[in-house]
C-alpha atoms as a PDB file:
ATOM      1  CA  UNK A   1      15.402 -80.411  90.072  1.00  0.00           C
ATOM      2  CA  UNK A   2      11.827 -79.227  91.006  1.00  0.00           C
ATOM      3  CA  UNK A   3      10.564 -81.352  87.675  1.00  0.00           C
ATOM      4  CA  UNK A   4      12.196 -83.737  85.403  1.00  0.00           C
ATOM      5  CA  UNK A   5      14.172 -86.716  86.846  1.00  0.00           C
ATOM      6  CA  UNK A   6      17.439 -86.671  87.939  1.00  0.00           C
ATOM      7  CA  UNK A   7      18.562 -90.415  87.703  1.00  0.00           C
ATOM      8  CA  UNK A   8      17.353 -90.680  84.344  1.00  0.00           C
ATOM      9  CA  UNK A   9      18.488 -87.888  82.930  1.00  0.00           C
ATOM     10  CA  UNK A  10      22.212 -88.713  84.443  1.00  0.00           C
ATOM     11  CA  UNK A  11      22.333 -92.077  82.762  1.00  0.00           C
ATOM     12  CA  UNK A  12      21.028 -91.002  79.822  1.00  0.00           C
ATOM     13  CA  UNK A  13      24.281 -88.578  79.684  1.00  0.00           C
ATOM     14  CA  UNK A  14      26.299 -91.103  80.577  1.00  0.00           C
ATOM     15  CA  UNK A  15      24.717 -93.727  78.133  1.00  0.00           C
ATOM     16  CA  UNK A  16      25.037 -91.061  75.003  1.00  0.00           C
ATOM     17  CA  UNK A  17      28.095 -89.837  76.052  1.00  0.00           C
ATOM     18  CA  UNK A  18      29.563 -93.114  75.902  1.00  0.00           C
ATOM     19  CA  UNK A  19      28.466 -93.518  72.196  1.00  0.00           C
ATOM     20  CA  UNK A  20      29.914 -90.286  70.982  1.00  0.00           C
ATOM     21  CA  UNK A  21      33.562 -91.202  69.640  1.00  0.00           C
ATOM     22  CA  UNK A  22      36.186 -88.310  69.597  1.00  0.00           C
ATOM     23  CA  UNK A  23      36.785 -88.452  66.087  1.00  0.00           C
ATOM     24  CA  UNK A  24      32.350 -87.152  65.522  1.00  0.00           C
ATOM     25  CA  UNK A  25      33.412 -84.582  66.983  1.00  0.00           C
ATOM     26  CA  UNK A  26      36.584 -83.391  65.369  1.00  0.00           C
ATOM     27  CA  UNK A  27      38.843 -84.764  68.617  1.00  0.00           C
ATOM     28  CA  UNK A  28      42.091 -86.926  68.577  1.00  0.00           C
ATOM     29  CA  UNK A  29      40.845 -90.360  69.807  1.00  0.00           C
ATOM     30  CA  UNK A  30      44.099 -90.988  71.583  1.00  0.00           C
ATOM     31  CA  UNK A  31      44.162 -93.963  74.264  1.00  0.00           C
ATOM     32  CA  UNK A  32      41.298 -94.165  76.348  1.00  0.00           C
ATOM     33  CA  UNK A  33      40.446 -96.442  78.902  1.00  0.00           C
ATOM     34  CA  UNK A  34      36.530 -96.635  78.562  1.00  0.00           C
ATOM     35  CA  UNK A  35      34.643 -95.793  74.993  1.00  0.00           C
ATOM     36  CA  UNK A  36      33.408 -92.810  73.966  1.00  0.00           C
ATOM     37  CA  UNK A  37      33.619 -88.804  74.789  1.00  0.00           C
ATOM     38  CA  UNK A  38      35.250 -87.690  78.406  1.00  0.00           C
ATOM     39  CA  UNK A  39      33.254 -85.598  80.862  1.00  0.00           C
ATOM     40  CA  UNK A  40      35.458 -82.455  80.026  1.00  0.00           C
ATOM     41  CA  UNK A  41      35.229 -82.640  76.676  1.00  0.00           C
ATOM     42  CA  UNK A  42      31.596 -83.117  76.408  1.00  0.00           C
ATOM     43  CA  UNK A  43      31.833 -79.909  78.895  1.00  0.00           C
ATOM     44  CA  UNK A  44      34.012 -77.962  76.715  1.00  0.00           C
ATOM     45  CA  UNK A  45      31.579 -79.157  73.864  1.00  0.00           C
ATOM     46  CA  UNK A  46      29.039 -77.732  75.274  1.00  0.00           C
ATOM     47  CA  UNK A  47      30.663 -74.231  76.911  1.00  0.00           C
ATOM     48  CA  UNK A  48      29.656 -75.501  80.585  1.00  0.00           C
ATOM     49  CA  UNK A  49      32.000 -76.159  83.270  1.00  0.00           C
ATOM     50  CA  UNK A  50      33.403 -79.624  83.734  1.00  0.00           C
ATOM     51  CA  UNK A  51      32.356 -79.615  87.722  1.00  0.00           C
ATOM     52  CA  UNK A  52      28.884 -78.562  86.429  1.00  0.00           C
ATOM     53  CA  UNK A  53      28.711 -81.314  84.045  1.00  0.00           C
ATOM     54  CA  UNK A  54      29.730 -84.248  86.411  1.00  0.00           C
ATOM     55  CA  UNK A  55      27.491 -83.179  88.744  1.00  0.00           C
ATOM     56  CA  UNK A  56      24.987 -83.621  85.694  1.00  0.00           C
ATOM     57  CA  UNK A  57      25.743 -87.243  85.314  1.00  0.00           C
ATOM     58  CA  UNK A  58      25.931 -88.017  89.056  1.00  0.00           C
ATOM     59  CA  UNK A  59      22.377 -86.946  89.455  1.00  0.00           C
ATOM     60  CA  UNK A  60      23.013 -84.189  91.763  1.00  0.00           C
ATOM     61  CA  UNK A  61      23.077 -81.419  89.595  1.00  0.00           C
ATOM     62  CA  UNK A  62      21.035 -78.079  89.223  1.00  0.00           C
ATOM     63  CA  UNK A  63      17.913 -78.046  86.719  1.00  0.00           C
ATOM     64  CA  UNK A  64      19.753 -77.072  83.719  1.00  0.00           C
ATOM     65  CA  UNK A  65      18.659 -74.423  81.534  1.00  0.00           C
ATOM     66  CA  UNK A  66      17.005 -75.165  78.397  1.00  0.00           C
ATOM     67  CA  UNK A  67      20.115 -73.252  77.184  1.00  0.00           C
ATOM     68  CA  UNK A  68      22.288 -75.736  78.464  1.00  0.00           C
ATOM     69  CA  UNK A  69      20.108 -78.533  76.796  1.00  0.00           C
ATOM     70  CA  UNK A  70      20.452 -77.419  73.253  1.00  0.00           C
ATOM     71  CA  UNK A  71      24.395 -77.199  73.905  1.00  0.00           C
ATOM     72  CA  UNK A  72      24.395 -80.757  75.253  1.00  0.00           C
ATOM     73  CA  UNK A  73      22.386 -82.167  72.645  1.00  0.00           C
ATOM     74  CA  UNK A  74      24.737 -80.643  70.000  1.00  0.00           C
ATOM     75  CA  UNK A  75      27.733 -81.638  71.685  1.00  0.00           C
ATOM     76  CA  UNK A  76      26.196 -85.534  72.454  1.00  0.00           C
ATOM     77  CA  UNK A  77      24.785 -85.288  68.527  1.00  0.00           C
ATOM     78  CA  UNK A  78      21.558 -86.364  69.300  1.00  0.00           C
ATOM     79  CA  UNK A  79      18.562 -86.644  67.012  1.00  0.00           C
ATOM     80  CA  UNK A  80      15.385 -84.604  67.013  1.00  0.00           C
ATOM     81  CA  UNK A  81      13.942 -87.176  69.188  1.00  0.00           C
ATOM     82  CA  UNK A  82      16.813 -87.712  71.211  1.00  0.00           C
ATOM     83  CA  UNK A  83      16.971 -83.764  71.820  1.00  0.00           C
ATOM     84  CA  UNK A  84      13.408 -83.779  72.563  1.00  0.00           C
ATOM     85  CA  UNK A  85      13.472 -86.506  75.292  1.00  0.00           C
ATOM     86  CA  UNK A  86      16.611 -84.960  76.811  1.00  0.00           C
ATOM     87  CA  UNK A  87      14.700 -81.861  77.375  1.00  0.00           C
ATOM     88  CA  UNK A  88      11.808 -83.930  79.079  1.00  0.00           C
ATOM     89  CA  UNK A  89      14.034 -85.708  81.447  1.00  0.00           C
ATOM     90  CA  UNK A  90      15.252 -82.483  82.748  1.00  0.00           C
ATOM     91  CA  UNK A  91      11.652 -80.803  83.417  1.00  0.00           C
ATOM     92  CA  UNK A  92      11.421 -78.473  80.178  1.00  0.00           C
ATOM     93  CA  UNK A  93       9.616 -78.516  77.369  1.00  0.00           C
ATOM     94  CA  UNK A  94      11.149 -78.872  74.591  1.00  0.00           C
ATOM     95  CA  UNK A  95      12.438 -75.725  72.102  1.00  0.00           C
ATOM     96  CA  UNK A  96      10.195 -75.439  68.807  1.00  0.00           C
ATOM     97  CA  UNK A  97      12.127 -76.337  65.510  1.00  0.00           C
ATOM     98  CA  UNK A  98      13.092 -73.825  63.979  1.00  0.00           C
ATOM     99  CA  UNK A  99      11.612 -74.945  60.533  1.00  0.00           C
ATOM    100  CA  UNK A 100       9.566 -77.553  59.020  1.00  0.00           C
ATOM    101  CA  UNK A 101      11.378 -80.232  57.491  1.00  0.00           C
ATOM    102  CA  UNK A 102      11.119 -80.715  53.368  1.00  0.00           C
ATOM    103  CA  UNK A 103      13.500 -83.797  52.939  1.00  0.00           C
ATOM    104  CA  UNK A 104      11.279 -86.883  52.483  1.00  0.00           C
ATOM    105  CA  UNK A 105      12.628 -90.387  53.577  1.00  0.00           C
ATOM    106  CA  UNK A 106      13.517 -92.530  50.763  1.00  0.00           C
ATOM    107  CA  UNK A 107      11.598 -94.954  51.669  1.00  0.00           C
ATOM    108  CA  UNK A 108       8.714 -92.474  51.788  1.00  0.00           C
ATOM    109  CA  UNK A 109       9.604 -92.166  48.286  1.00  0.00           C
ATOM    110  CA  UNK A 110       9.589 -95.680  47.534  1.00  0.00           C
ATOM    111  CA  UNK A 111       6.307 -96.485  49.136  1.00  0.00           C
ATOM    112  CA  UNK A 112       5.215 -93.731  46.846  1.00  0.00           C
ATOM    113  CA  UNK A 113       6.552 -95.200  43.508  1.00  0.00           C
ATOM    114  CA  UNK A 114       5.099 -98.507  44.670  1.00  0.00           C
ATOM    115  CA  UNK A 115       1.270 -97.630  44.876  1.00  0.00           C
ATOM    116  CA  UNK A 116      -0.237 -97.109  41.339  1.00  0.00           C
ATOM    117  CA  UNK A 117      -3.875 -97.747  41.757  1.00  0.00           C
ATOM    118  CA  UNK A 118      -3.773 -95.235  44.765  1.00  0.00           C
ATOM    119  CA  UNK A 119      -3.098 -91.291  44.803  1.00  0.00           C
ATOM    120  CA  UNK A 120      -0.766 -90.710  47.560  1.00  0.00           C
ATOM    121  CA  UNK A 121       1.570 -87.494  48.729  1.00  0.00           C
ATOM    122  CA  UNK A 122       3.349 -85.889  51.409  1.00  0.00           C
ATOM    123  CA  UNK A 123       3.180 -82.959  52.928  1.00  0.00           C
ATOM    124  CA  UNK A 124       4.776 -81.233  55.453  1.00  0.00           C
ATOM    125  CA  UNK A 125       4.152 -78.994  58.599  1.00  0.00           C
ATOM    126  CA  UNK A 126       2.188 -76.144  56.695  1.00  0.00           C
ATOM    127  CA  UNK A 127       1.113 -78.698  53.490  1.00  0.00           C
ATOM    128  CA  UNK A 128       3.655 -77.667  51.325  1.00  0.00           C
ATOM    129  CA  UNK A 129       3.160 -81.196  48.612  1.00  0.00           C
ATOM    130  CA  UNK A 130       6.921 -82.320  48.570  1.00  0.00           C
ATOM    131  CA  UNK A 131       6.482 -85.836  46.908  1.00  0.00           C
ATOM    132  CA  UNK A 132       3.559 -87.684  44.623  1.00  0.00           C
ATOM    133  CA  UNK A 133       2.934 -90.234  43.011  1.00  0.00           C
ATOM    134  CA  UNK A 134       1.104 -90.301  39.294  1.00  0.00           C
ATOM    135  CA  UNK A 135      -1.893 -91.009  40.914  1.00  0.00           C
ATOM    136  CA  UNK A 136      -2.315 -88.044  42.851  1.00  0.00           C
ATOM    137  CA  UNK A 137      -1.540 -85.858  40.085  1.00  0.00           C
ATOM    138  CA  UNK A 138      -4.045 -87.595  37.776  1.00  0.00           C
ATOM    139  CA  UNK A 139      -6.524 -87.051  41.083  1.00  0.00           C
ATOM    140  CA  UNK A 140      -5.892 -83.653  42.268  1.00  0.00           C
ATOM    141  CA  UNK A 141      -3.755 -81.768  39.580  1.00  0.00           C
ATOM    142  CA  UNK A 142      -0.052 -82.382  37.699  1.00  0.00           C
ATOM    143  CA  UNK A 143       2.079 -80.818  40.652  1.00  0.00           C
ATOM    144  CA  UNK A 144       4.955 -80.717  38.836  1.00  0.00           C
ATOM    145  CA  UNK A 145       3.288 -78.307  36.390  1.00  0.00           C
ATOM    146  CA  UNK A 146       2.657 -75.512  39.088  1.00  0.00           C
ATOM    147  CA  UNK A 147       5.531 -73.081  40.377  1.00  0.00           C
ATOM    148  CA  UNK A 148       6.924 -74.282  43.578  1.00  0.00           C
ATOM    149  CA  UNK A 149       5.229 -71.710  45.932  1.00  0.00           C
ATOM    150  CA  UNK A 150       1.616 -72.900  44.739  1.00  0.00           C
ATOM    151  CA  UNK A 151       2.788 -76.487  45.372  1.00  0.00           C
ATOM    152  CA  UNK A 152       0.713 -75.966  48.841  1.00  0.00           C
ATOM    153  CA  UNK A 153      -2.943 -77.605  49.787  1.00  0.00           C
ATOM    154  CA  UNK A 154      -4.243 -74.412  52.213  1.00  0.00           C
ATOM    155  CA  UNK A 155      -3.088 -71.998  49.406  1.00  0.00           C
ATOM    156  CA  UNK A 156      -4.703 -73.479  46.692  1.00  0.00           C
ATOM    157  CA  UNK A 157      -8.180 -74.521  48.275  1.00  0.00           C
ATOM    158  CA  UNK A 158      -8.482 -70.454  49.119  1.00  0.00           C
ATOM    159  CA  UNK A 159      -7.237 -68.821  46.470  1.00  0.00           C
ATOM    160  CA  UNK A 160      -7.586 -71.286  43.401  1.00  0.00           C
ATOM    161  CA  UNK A 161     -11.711 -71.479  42.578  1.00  0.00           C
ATOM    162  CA  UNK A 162     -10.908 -74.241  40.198  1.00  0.00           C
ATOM    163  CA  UNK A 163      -9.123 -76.091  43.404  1.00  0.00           C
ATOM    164  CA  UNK A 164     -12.183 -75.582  45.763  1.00  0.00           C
ATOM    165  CA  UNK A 165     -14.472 -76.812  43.303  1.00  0.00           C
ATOM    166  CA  UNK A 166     -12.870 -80.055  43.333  1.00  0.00           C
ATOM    167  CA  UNK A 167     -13.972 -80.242  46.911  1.00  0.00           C
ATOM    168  CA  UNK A 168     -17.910 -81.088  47.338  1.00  0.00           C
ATOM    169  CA  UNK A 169     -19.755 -78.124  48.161  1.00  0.00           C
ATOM    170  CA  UNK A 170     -21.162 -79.942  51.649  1.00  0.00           C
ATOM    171  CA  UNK A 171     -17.811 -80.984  52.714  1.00  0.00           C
ATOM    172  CA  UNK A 172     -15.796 -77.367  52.322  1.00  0.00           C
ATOM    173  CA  UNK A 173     -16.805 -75.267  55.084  1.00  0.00           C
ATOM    174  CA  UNK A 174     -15.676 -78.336  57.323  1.00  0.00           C
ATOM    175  CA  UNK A 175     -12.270 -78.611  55.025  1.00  0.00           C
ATOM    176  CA  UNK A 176     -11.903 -75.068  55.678  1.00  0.00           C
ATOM    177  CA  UNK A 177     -12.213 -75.350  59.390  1.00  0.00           C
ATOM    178  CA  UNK A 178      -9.883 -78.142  59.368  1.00  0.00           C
ATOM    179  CA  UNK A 179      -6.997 -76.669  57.252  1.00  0.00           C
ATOM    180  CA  UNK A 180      -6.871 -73.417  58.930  1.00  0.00           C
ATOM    181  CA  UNK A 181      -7.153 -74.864  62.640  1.00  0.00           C
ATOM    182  CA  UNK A 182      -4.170 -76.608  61.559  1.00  0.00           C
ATOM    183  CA  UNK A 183      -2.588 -73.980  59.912  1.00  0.00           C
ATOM    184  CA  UNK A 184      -2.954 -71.821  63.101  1.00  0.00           C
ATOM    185  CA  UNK A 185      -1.476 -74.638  65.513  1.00  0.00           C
ATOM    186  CA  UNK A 186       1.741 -74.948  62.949  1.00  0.00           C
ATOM    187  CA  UNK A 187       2.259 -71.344  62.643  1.00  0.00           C
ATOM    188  CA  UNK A 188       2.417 -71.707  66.914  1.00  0.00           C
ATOM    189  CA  UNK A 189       4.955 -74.519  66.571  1.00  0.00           C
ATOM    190  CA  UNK A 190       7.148 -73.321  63.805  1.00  0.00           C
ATOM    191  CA  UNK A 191       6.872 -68.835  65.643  1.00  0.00           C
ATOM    192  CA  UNK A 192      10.335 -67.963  63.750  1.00  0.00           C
ATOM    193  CA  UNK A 193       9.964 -70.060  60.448  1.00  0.00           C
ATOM    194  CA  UNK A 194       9.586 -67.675  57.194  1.00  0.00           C
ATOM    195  CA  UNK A 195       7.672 -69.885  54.949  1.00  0.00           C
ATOM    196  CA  UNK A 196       5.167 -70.683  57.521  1.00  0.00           C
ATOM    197  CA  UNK A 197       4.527 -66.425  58.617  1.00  0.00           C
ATOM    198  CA  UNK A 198       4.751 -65.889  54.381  1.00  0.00           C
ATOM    199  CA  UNK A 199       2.084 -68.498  53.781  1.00  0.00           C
ATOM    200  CA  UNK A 200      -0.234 -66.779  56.048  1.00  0.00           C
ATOM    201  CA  UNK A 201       0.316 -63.324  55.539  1.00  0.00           C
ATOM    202  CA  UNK A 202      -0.016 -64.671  51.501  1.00  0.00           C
ATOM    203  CA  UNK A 203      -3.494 -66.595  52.782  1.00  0.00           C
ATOM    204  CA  UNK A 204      -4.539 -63.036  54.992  1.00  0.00           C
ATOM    205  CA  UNK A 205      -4.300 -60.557  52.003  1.00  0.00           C
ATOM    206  CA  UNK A 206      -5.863 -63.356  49.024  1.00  0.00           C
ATOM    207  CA  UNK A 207      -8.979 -64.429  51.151  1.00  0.00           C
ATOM    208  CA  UNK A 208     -11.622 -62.834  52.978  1.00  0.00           C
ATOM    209  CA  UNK A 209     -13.120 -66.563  54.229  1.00  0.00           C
ATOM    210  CA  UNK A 210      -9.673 -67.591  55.480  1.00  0.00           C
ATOM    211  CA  UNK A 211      -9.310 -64.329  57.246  1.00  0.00           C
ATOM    212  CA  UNK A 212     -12.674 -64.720  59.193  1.00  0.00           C
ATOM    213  CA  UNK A 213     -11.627 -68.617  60.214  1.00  0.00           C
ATOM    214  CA  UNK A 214      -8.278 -67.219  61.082  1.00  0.00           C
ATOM    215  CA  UNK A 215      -9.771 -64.501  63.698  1.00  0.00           C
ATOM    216  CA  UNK A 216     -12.186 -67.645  65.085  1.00  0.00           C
ATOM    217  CA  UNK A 217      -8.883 -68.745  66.740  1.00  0.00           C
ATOM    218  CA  UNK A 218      -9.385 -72.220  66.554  1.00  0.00           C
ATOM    219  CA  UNK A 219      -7.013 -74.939  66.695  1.00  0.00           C
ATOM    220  CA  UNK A 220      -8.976 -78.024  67.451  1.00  0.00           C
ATOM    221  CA  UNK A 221     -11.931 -79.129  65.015  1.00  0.00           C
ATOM    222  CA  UNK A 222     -14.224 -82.188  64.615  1.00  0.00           C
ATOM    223  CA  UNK A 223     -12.620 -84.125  61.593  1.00  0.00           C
ATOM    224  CA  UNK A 224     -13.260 -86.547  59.126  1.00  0.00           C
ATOM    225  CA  UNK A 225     -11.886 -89.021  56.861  1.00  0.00           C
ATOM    226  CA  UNK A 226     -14.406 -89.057  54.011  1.00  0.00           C
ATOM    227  CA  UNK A 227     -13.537 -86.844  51.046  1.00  0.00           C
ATOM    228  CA  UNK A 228     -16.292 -85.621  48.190  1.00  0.00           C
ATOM    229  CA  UNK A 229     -14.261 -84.468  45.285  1.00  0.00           C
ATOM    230  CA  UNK A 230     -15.148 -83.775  41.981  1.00  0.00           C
ATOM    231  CA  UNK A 231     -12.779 -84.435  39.421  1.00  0.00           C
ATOM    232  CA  UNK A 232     -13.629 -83.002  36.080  1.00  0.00           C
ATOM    233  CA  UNK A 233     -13.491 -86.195  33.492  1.00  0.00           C
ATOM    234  CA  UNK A 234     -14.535 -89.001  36.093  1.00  0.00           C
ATOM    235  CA  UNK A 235     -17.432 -87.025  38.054  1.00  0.00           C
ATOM    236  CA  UNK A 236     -17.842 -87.614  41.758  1.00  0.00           C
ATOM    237  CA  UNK A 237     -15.501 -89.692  43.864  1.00  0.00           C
ATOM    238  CA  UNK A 238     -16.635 -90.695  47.413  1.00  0.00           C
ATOM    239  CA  UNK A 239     -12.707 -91.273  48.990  1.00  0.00           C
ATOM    240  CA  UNK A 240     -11.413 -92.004  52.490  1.00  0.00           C
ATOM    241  CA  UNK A 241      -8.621 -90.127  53.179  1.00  0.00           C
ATOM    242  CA  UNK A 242      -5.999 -91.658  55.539  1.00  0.00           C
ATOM    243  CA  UNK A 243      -3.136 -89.661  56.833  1.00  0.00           C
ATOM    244  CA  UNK A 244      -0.151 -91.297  58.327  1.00  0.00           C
ATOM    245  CA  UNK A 245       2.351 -88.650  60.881  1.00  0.00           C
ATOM    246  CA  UNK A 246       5.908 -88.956  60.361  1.00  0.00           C
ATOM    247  CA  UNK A 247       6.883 -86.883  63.844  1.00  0.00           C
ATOM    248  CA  UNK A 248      10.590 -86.967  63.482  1.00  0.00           C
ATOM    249  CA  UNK A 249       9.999 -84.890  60.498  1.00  0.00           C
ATOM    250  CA  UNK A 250       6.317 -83.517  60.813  1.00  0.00           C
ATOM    251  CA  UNK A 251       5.628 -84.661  57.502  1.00  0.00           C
ATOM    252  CA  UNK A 252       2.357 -86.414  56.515  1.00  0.00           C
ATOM    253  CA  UNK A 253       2.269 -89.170  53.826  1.00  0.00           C
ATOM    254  CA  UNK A 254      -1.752 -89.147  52.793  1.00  0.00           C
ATOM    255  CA  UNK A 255      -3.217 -91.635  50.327  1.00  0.00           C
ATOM    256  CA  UNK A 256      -6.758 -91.682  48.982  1.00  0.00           C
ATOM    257  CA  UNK A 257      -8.624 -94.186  48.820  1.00  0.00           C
ATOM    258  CA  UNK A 258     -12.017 -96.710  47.616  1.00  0.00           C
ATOM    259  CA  UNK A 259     -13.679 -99.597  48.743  1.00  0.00           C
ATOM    260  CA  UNK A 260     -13.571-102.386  46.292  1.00  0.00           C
ATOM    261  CA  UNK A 261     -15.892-103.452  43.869  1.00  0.00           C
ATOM    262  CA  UNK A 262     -17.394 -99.588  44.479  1.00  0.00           C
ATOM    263  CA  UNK A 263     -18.053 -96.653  41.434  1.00  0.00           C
ATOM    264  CA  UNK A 264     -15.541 -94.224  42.972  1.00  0.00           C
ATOM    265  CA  UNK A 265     -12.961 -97.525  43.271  1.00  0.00           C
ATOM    266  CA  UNK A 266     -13.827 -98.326  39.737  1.00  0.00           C
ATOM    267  CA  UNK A 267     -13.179 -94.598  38.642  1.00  0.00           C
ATOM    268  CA  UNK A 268     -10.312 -94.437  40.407  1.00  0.00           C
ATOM    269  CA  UNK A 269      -8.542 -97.253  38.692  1.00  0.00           C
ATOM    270  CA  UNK A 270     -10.092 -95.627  35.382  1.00  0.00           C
ATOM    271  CA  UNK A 271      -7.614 -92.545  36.018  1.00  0.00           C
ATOM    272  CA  UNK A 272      -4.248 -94.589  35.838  1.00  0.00           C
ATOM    273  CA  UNK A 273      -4.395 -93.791  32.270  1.00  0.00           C
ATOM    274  CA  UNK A 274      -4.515 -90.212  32.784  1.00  0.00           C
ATOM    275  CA  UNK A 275      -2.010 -90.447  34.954  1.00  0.00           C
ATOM    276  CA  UNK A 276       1.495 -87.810  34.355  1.00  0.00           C
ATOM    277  CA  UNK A 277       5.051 -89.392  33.658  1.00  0.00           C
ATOM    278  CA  UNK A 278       6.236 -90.832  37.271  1.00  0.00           C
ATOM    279  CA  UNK A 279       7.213 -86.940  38.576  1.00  0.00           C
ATOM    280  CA  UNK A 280       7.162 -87.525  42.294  1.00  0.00           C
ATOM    281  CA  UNK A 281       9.432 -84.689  43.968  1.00  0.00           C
ATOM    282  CA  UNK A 282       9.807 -81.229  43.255  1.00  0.00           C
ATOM    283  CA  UNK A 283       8.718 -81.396  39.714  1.00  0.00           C
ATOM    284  CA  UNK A 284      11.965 -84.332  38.698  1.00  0.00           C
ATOM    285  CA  UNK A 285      10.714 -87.483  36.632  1.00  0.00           C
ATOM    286  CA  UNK A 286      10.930 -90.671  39.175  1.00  0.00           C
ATOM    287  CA  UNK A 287      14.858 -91.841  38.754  1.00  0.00           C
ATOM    288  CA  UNK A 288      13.888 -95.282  39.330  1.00  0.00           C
ATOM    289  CA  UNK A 289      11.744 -94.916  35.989  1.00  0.00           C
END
């Protein structure tokens, strides 16, 4: 192979093939003398030939196509990230997902029904909000009152005035900069995924200032943590706003929060009694409640 490396990327077969057992795959174990899938059938798994396969694992091989890749990693059952570092051992760059993930981990979930002096949420790829806690709902709005499409932090910042308002007036250009550089980068990560193209084509028609930022072409701004937002009973909340990557699942968890002993820590811990029943995903009330 003119990239990649072939020594690795033949034990690495040999290491996953090995932990494969026939019946994952819907084979007859039968007696075998080592564990794990044979050569041919991880071939016929894949719909490559067995000589091209063994030459594969012996490290002498062809640079296989990323073609070939995607069938191996289905036939191995690898993970995202196993997929991802198969493709990088053999040279090519990886295939984009074909669509952002929306199942949060439940311990994601628990971390969330855990914290409740701090609003927290995820998001993921193209911030759709997929999980909250009380908090955030008592901070930024009762997600589980809005329809499911509008459940989305670009959307609502450019075509909900009562949404932007909650963002300071000195800190929203910048906000705006931010969300739609990122939106542009996801929508060149996630080219075939419908809810990504709809959310933009939805953003295009609704808003003339996301249309100019989205023309700008950028896709790397200078960012901050610190969040101005208004809220409407509390007043003015000066927030740092941490954002932790999940990249398995491009999903961010993001939790506000206050220095202690400040006013925006103190008003913070003032909205706990504003805060919704414990609805944290898609609208359901928390089942650990």
């Amino acid at each position: 192979m003119e990239h990649g490396d072939r020594a690795e990327l033949a034990a690495f077969l040999r290491r996953w093939r090995a932990r494969v057992q026939p019946s994952d795959v819907g084979l007859h174990p039968g007696r075998r003398r080592t564990p794990g899938l044979r050569r041919q059938e991880v071939a016929q798994l894949a719909g490559i030939s067995v000589d091209y396969y063994v030459r594969l694992e012996q490290a002498r091989g062809p640079r296989p196509s990323r073609q070939v890749l995607v069938s191996l990693g289905r036939a191995l059952r690898l993970s995202d990230a196993e997929r991802s570092h198969l493709h990088y051992l053999a040279g090519e760059v990886p295939a984009p997902p074909p669509t952002p993930v929306r199942e949060v981990r439940p311990s994601v979930l628990r971390l969330l029904e855990g914290l409740d002096d701090t609003p927290a949420l995820v998001c993921d790829a193209k911030f759709d909000v997929l999980a909250w806690n009380p908090m955030a709902c008592a901070l930024l709005g009762d997600f589980a009152a809005m329809p499911e499409r509008e459940r989305n932090i670009v959307w609502r910042f450019f075509s909900r005035p009562q949404a932007r308002r909650r963002v300071d007036a000195a800190d929203a250009p910048r906000f705006a900069r931010e969300a739609v550089a990122d939106l542009r980068a996801v929508a060149a990560r996630y080219p075939r995924d419908h809810g990504v193209h709809d959310l933009v084509e939805r953003l295009l028609a609704t808003s003339a200032d996301f249309r100019s930022l989205w023309e700008q072409q950028d896709v790397q701004v200078e960012r901050s943590v610190r969040k101005r937002i208004h809220h409407p009973v509390v007043g003015l909340l000066d927030l740092e706003c941490e954002a932790l990557h999940d990249p398995d699942r491009d999903q961010w968890t993001v939790f506000y929060t206050a220095p202690p002993g400040s006013a925006s820590r103190d008003a913070l811990l003032s909205l706990r009694a504003a805060a919704p029943p414990r609805a944290n995903r898609d609208g359901a009330v928390d089942v650990t409640s």
